[in-house]
PDB file of N, CA and C in Angstrom:
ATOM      1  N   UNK A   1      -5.962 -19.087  -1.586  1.00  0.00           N
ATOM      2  CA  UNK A   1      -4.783 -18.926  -2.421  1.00  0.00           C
ATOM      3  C   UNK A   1      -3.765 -18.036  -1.710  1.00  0.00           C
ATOM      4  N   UNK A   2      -2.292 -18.609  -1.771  1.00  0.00           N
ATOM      5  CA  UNK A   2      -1.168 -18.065  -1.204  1.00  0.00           C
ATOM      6  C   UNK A   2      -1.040 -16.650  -1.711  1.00  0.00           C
ATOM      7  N   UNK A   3      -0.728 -15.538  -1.214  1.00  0.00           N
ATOM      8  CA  UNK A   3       0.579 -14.542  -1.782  1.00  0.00           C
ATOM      9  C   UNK A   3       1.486 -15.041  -1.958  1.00  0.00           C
ATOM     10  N   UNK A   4       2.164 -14.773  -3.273  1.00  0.00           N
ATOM     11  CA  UNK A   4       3.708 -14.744  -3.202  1.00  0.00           C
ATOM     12  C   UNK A   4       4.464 -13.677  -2.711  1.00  0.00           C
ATOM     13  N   UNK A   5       5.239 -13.537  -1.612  1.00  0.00           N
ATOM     14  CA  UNK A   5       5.860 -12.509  -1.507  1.00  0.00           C
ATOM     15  C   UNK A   5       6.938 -12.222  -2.254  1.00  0.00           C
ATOM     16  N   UNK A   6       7.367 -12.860  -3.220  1.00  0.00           N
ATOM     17  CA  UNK A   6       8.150 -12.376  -4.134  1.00  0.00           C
ATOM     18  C   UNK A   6       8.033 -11.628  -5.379  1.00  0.00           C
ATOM     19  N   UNK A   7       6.872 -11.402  -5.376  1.00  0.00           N
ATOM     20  CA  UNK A   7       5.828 -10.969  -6.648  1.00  0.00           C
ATOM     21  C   UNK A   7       5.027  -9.777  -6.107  1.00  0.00           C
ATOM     22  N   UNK A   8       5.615  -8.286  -6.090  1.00  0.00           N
ATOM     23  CA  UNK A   8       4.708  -7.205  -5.621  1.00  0.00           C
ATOM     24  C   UNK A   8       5.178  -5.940  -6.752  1.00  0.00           C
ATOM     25  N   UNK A   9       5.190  -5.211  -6.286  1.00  0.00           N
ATOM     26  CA  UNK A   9       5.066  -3.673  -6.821  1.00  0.00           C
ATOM     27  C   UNK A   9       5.044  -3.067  -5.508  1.00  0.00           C
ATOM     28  N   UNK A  10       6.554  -1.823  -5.196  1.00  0.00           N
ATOM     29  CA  UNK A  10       6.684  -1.952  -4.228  1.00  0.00           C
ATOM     30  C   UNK A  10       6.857   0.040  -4.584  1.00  0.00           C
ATOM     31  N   UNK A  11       6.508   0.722  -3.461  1.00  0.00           N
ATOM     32  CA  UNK A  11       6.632   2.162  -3.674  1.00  0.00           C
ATOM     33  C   UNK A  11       7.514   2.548  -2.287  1.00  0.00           C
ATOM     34  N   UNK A  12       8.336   3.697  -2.679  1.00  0.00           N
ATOM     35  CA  UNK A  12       8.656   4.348  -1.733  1.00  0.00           C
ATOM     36  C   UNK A  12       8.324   6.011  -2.069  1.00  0.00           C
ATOM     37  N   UNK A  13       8.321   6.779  -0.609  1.00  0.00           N
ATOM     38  CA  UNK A  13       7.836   7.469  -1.046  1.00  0.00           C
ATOM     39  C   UNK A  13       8.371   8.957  -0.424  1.00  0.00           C
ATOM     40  N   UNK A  14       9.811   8.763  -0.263  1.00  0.00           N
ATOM     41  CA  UNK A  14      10.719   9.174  -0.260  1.00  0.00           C
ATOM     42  C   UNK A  14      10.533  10.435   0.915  1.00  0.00           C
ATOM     43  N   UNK A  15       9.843  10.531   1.582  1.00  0.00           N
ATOM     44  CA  UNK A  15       8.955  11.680   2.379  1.00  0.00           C
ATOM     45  C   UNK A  15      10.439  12.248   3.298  1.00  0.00           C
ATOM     46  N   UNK A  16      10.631  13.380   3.271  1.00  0.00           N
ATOM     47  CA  UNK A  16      11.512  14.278   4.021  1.00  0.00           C
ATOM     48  C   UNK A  16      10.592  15.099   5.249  1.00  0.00           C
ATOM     49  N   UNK A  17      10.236  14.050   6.414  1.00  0.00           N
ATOM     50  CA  UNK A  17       9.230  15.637   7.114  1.00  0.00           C
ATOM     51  C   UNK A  17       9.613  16.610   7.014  1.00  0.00           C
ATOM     52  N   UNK A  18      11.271  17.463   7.198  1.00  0.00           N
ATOM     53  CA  UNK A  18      10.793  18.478   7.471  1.00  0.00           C
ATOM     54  C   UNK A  18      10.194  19.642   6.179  1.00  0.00           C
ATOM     55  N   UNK A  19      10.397  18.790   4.880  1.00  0.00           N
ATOM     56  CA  UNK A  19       9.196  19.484   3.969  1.00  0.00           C
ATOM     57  C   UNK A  19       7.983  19.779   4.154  1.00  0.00           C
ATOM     58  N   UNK A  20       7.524  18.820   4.680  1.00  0.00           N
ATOM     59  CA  UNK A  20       6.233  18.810   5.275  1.00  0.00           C
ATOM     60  C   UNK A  20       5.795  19.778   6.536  1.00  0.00           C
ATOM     61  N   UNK A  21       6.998  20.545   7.144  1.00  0.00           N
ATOM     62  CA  UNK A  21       6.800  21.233   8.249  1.00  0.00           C
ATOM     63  C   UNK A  21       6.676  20.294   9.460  1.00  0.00           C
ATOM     64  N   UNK A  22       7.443  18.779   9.594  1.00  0.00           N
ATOM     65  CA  UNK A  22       7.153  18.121  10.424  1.00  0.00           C
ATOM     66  C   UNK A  22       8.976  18.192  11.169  1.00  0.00           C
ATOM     67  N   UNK A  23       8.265  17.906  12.709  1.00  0.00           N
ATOM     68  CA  UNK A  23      10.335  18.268  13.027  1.00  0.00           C
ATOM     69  C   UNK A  23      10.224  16.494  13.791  1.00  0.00           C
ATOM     70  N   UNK A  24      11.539  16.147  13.814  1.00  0.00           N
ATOM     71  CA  UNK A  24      11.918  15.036  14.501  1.00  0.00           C
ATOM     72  C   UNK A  24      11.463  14.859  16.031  1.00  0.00           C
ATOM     73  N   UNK A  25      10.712  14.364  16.459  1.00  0.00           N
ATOM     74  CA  UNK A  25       9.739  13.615  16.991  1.00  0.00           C
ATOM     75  C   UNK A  25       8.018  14.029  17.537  1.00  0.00           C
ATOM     76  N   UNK A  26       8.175  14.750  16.300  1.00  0.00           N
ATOM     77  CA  UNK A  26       6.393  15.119  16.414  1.00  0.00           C
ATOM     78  C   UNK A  26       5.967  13.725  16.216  1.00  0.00           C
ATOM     79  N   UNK A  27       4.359  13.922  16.718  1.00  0.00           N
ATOM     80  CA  UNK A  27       3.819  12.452  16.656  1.00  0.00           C
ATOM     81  C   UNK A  27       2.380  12.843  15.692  1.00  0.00           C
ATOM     82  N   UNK A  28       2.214  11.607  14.613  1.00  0.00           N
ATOM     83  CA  UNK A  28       1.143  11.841  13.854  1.00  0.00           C
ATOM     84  C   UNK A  28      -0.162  11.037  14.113  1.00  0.00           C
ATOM     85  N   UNK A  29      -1.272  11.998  14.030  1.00  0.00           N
ATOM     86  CA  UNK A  29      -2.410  11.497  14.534  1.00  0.00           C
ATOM     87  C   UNK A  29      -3.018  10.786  13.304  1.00  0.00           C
ATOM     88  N   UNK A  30      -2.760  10.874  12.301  1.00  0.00           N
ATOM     89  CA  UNK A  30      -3.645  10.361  11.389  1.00  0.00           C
ATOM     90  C   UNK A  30      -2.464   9.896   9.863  1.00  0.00           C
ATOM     91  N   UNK A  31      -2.793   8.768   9.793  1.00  0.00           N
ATOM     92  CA  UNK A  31      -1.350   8.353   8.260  1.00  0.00           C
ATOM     93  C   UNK A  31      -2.662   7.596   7.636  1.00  0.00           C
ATOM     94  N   UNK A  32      -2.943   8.241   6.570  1.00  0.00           N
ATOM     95  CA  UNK A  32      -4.016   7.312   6.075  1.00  0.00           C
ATOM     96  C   UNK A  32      -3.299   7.235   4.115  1.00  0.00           C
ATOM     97  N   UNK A  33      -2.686   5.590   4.074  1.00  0.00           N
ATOM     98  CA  UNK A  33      -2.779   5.654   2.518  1.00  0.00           C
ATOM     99  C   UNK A  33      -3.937   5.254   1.967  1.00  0.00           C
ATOM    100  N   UNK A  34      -4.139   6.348   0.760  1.00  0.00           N
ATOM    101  CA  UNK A  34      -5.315   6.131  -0.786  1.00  0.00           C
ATOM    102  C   UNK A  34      -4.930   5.363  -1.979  1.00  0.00           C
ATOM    103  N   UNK A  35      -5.762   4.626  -1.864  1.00  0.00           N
ATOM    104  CA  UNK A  35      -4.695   3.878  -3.246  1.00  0.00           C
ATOM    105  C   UNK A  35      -6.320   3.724  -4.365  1.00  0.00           C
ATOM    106  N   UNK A  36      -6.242   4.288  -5.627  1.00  0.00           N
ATOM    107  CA  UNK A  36      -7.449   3.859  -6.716  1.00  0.00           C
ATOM    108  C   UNK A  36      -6.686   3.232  -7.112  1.00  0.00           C
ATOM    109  N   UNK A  37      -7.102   1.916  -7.766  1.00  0.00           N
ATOM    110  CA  UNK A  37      -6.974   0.877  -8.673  1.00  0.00           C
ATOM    111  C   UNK A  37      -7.799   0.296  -9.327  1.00  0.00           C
ATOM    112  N   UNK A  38      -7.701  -0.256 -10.138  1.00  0.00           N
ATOM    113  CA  UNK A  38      -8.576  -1.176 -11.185  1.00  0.00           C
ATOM    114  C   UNK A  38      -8.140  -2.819 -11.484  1.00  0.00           C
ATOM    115  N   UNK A  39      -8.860  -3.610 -11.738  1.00  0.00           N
ATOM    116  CA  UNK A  39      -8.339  -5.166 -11.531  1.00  0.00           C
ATOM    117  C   UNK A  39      -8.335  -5.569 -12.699  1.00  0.00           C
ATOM    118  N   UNK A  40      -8.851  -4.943 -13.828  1.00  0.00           N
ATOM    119  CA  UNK A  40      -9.231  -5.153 -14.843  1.00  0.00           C
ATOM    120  C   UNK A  40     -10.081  -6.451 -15.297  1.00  0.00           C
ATOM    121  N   UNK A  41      -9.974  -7.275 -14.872  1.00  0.00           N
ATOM    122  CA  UNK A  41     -10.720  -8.906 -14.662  1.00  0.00           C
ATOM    123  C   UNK A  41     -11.226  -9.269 -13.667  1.00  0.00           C
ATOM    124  N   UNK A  42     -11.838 -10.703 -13.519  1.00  0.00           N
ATOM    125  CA  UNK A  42     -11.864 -11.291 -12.366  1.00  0.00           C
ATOM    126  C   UNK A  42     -10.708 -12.508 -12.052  1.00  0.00           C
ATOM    127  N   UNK A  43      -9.292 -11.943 -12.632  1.00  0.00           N
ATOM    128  CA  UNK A  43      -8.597 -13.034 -12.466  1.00  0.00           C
ATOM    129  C   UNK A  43      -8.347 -12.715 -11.249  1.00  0.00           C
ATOM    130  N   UNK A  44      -7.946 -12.006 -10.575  1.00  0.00           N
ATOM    131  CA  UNK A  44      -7.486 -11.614  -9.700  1.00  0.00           C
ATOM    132  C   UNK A  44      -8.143 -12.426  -8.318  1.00  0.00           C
ATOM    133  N   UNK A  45      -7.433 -13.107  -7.864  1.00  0.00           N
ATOM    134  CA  UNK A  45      -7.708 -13.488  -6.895  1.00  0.00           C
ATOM    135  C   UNK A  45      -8.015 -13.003  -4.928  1.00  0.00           C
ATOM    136  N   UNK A  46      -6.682 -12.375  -5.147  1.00  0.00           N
ATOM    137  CA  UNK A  46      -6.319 -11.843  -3.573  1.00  0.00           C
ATOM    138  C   UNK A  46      -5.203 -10.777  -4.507  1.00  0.00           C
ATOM    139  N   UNK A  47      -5.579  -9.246  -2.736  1.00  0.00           N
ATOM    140  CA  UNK A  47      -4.408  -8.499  -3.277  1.00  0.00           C
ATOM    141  C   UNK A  47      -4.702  -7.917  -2.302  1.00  0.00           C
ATOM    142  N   UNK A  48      -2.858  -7.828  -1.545  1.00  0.00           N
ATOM    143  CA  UNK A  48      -2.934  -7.310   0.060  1.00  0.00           C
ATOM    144  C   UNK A  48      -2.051  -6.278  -0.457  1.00  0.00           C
ATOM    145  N   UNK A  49      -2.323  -5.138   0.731  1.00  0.00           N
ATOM    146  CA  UNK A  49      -1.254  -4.387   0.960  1.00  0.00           C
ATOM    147  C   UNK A  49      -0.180  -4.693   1.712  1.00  0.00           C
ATOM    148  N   UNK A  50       0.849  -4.399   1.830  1.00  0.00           N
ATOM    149  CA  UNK A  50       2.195  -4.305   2.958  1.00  0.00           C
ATOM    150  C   UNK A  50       2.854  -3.173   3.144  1.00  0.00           C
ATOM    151  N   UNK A  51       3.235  -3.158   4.246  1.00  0.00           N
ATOM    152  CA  UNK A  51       3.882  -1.659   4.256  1.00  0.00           C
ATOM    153  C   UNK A  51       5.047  -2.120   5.481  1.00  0.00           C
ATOM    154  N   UNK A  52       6.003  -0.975   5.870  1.00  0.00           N
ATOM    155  CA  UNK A  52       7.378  -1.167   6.015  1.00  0.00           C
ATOM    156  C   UNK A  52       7.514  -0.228   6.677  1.00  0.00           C
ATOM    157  N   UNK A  53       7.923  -0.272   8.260  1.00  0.00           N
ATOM    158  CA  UNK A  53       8.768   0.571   8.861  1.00  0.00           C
ATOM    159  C   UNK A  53       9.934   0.116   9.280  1.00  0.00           C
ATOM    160  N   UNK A  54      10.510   1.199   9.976  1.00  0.00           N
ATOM    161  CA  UNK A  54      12.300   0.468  10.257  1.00  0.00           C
ATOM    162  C   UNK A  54      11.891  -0.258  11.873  1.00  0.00           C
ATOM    163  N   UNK A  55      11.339  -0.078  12.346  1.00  0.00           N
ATOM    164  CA  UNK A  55      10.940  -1.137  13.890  1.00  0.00           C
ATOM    165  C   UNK A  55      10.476  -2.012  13.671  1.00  0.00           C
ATOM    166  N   UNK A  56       9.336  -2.000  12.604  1.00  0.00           N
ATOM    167  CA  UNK A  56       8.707  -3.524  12.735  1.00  0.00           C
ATOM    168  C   UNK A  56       8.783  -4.221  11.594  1.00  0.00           C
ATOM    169  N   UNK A  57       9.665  -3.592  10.542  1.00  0.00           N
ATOM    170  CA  UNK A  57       9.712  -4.299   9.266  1.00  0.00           C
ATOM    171  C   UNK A  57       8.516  -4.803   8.353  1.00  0.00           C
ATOM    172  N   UNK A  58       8.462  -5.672   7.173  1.00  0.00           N
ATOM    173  CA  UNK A  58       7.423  -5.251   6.582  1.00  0.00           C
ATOM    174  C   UNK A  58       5.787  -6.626   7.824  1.00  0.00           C
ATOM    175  N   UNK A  59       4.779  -5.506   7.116  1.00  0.00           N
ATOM    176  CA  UNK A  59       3.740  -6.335   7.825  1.00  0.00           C
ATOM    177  C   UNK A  59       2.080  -6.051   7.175  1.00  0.00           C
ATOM    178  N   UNK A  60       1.785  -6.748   6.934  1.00  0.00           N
ATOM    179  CA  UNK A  60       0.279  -7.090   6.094  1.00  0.00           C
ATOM    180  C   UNK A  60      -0.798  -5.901   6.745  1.00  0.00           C
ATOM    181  N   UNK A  61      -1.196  -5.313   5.750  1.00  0.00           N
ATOM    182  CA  UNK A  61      -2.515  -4.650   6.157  1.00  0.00           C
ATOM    183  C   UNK A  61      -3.387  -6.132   6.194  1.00  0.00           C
ATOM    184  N   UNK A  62      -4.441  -5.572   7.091  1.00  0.00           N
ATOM    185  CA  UNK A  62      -5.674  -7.068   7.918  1.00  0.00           C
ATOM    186  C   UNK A  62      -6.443  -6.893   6.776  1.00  0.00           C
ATOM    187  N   UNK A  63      -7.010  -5.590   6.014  1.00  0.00           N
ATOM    188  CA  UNK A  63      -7.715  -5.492   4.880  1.00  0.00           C
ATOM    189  C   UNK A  63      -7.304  -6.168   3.870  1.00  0.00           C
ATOM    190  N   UNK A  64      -8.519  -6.897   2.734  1.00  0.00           N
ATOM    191  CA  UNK A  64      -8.149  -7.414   1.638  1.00  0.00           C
ATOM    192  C   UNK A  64      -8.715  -6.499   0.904  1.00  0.00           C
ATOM    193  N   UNK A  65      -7.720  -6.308  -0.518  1.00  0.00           N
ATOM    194  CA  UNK A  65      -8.329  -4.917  -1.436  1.00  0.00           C
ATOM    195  C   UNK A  65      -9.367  -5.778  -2.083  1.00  0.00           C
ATOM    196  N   UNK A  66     -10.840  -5.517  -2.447  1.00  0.00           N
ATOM    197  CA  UNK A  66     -11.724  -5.807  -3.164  1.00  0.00           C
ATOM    198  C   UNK A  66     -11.542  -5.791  -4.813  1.00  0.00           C
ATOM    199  N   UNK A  67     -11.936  -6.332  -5.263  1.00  0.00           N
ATOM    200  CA  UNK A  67     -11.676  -6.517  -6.945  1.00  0.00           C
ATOM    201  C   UNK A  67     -12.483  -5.108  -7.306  1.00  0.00           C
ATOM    202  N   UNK A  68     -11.942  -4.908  -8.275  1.00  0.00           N
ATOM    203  CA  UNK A  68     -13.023  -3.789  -9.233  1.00  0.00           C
ATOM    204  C   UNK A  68     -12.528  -3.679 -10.577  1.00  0.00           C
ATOM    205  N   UNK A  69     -13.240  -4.789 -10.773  1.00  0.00           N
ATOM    206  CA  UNK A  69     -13.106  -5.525 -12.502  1.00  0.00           C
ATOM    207  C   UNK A  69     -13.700  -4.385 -13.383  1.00  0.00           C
ATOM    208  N   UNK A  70     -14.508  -3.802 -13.472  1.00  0.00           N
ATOM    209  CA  UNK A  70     -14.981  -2.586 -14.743  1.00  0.00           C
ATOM    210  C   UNK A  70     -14.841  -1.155 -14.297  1.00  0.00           C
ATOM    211  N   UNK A  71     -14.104  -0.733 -13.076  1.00  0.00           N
ATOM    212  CA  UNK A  71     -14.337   0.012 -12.854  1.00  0.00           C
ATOM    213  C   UNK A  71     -13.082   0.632 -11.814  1.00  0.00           C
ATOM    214  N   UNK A  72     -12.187   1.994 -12.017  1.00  0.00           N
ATOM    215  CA  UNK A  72     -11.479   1.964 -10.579  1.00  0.00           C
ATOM    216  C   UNK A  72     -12.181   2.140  -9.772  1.00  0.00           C
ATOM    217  N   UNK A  73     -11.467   1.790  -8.381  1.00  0.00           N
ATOM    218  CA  UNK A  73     -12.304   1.909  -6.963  1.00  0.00           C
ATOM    219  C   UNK A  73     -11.245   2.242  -6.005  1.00  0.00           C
ATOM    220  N   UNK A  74     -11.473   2.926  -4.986  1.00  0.00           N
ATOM    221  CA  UNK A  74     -11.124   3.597  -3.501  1.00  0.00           C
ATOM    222  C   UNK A  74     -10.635   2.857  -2.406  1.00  0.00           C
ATOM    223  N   UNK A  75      -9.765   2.501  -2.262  1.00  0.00           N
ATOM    224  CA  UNK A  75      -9.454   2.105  -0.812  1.00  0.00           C
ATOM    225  C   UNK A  75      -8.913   2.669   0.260  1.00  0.00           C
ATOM    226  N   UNK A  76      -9.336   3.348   1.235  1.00  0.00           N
ATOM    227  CA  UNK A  76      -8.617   3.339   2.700  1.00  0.00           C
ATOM    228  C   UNK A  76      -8.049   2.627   3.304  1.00  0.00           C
ATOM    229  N   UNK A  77      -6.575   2.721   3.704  1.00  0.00           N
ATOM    230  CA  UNK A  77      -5.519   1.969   4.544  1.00  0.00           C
ATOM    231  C   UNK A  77      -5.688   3.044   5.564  1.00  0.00           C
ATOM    232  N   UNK A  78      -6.010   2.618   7.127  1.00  0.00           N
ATOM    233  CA  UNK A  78      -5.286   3.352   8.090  1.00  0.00           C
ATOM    234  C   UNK A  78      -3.650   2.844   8.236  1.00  0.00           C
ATOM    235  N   UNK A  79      -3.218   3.601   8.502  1.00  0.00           N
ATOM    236  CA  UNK A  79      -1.583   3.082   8.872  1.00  0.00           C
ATOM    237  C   UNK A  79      -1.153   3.901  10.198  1.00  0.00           C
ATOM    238  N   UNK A  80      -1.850   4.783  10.821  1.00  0.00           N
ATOM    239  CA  UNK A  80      -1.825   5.562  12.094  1.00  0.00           C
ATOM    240  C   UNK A  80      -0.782   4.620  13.303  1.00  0.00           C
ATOM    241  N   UNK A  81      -1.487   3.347  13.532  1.00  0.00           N
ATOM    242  CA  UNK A  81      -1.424   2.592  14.734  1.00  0.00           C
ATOM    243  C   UNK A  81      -0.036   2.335  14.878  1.00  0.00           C
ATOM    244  N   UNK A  82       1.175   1.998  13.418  1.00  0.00           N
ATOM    245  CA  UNK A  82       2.116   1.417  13.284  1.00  0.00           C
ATOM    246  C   UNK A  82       2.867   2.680  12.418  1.00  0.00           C
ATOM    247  N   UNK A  83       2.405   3.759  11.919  1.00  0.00           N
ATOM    248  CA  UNK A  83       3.151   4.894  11.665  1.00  0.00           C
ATOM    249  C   UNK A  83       2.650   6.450  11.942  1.00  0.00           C
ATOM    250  N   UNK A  84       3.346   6.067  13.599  1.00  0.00           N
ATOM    251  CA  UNK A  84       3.092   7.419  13.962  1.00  0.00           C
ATOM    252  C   UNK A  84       3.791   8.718  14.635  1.00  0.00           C
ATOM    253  N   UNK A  85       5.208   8.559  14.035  1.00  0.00           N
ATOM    254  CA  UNK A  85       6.480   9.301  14.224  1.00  0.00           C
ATOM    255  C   UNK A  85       7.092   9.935  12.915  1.00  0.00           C
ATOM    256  N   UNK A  86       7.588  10.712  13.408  1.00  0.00           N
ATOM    257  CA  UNK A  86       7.882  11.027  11.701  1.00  0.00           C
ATOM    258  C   UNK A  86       9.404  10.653  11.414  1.00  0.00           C
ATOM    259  N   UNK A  87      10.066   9.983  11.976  1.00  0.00           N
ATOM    260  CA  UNK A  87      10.898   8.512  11.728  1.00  0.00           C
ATOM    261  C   UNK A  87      10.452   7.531  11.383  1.00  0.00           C
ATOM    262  N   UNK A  88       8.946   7.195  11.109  1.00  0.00           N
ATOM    263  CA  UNK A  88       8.401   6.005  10.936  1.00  0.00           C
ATOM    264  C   UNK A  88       7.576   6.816   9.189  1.00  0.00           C
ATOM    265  N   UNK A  89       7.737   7.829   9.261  1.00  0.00           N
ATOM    266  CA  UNK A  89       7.057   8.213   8.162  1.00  0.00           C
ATOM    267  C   UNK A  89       8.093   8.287   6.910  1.00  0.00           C
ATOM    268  N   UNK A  90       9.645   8.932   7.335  1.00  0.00           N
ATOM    269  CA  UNK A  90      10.618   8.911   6.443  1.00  0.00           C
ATOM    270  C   UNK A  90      10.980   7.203   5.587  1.00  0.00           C
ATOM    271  N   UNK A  91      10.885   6.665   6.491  1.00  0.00           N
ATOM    272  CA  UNK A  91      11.121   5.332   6.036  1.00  0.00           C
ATOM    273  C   UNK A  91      10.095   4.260   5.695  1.00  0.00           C
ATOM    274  N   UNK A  92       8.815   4.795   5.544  1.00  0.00           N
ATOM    275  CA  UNK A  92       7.686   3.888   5.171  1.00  0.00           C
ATOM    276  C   UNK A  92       7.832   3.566   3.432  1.00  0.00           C
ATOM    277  N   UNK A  93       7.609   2.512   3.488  1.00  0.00           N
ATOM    278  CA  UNK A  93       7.245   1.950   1.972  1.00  0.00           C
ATOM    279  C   UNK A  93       6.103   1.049   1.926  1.00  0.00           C
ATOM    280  N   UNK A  94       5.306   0.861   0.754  1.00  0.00           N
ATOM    281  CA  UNK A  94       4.454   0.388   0.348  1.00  0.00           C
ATOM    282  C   UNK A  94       4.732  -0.893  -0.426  1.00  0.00           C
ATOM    283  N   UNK A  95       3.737  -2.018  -0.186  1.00  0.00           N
ATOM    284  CA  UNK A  95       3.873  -3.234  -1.171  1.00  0.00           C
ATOM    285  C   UNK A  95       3.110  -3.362  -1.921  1.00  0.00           C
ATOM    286  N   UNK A  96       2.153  -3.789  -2.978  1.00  0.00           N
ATOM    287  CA  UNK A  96       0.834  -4.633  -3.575  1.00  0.00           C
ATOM    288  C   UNK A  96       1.304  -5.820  -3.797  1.00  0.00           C
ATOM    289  N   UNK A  97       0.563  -6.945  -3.112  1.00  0.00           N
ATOM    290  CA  UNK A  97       1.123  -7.955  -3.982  1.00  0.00           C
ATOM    291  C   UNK A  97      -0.299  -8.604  -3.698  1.00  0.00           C
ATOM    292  N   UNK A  98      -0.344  -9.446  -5.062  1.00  0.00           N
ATOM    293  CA  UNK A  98      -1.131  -9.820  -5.716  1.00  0.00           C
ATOM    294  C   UNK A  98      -0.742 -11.500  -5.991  1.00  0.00           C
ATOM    295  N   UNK A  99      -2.422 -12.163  -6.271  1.00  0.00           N
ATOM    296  CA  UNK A  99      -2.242 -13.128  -7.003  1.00  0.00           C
ATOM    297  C   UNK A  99      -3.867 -13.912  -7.719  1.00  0.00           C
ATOM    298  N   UNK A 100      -3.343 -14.141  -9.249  1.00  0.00           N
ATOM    299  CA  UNK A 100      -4.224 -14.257 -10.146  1.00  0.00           C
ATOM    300  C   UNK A 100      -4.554 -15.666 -10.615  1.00  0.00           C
ATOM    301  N   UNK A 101      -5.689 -15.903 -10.753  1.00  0.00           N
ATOM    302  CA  UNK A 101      -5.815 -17.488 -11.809  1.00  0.00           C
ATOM    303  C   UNK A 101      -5.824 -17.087 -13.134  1.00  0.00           C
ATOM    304  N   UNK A 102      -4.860 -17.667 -13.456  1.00  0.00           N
ATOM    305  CA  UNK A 102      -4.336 -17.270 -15.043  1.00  0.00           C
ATOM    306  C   UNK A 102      -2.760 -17.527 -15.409  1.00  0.00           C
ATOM    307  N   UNK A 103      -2.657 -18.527 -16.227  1.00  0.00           N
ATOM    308  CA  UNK A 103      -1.290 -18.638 -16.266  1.00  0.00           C
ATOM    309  C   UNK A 103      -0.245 -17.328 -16.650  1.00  0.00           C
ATOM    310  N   UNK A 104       1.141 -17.515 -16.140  1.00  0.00           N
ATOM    311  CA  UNK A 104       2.294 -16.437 -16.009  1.00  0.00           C
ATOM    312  C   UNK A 104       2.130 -16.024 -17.524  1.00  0.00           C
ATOM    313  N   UNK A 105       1.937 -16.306 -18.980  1.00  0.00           N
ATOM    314  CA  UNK A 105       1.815 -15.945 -19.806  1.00  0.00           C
ATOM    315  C   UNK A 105       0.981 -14.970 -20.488  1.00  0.00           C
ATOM    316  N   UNK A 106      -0.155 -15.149 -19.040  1.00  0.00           N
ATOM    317  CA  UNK A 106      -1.260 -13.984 -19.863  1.00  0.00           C
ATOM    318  C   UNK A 106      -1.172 -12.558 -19.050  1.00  0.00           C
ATOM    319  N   UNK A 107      -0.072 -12.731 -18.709  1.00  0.00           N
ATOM    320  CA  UNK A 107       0.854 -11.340 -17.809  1.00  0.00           C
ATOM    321  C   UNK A 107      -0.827 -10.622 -17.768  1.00  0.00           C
ATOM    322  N   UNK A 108      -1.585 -10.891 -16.219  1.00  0.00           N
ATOM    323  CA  UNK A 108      -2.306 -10.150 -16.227  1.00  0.00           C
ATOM    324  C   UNK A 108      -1.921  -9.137 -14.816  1.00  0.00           C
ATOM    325  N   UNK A 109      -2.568  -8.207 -15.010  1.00  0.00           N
ATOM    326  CA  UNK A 109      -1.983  -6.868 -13.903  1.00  0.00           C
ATOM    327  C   UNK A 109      -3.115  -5.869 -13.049  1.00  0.00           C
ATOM    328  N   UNK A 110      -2.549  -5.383 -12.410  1.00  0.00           N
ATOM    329  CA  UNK A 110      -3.586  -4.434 -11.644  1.00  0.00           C
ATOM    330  C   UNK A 110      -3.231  -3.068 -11.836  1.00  0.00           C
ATOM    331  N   UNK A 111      -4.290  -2.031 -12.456  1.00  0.00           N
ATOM    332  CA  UNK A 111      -3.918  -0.600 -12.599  1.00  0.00           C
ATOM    333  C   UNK A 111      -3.460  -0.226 -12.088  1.00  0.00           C
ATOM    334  N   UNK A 112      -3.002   0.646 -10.992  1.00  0.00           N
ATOM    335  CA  UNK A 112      -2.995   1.696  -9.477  1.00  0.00           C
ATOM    336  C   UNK A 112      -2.811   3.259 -10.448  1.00  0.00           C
ATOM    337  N   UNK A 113      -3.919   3.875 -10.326  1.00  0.00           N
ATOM    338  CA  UNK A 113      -3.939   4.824 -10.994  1.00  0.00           C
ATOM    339  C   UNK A 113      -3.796   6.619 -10.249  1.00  0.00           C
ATOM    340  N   UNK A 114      -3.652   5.935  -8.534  1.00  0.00           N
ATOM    341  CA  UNK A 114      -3.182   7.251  -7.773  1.00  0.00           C
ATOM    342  C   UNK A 114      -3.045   6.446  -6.441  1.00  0.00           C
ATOM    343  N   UNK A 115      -2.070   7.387  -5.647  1.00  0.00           N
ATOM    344  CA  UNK A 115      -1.884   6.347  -4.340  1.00  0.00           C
ATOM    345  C   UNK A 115      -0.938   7.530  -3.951  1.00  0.00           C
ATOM    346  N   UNK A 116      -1.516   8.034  -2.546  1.00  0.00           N
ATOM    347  CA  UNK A 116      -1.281   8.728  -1.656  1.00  0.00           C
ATOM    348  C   UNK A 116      -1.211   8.745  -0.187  1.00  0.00           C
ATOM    349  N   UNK A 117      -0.884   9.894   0.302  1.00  0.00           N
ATOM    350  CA  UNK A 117      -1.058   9.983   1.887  1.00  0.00           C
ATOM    351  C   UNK A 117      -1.738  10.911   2.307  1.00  0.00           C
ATOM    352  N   UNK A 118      -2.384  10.581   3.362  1.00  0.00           N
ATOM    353  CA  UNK A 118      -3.234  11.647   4.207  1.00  0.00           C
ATOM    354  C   UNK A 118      -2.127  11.675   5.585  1.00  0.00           C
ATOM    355  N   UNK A 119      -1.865  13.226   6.210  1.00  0.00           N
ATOM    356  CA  UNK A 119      -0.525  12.826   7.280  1.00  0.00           C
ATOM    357  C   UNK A 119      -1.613  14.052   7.473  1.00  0.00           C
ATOM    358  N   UNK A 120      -1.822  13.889   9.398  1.00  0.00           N
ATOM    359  CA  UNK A 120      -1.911  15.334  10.230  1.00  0.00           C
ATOM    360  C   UNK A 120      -1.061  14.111  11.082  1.00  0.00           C
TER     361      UNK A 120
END
C-alpha cells in the first residue's frame, strides 16, 4: 500500500542553536528523533517518517514505524547522517504520514503522544 504524500502531520520544531549553546558551524554527532505513539487499531497499514532539510529537501526515513494497537510504543529515528550542522538542525522538520484500511469516514488516526530530539 501507497503513502499518500499529501496526507501527513507535519512538525516543525523551530530550534534556534544558539539556545542550545550551539554556534554556526559546529558539527553534531548525534540527532536522534523520539517519537511515542499509539495506532489505536490495526487499521493502520504503513506509517513512515519524513524529515526535511534545506540541501536535500524532504526524504523518507528507511524505517517503517511498527503498529502498536493497545499500547504506546518507542521509536528511534537516527537522523545524524543527513542532520549534522546546525544549519541543518534550524531548518529540520518532521512528517508522519500514514495510511489505513478503513474508509475516509471512519477518520481513523494515530496518537503521537511525545516526540523529541536527542542533539550532542
Amino acid at each position: 500500500d501507497e503513502l499518500n504524500a499529501s496526507i501527513y502531520q507535519e512538525f516543525d520544531f523551530d530550534i534556534v542553536p544558539p539556545d542550545y549553546g550551539l554556534t554556526p558551524g559546529d558539527s553534531l554527532s548525534n540527532v536522534t528523533l523520539k517519537i511515542v505513539y499509539y495506532t489505536h487499531d490495526n487499521s493502520v497499514k504503513k506509517m513512515k517518517v519524513k524529515f526535511y532539510t534545506e540541501k536535500l529537501g524532504w526524504l523518507y526515513n528507511n524505517k517503517e514505524c511498527p503498529k502498536y494497537p493497545s499500547v504506546f510504543g518507542t521509536e528511534l529515528f537516527n537522523l545524524t547522517g543527513y542532520v549534522n550542522s546546525t544549519e541543518d538542525l534550524a531548518n529540520l522538520k518532521i512528517r508522519i504520514e500514514a495510511v489505513a484500511q478503513a474508509d475516509a469516514s471512519a477518520e481513523k488516526e494515530i496518537f503521537i503522544d511525545y516526540m523529541a530530539l536527542w542533539i550532542e
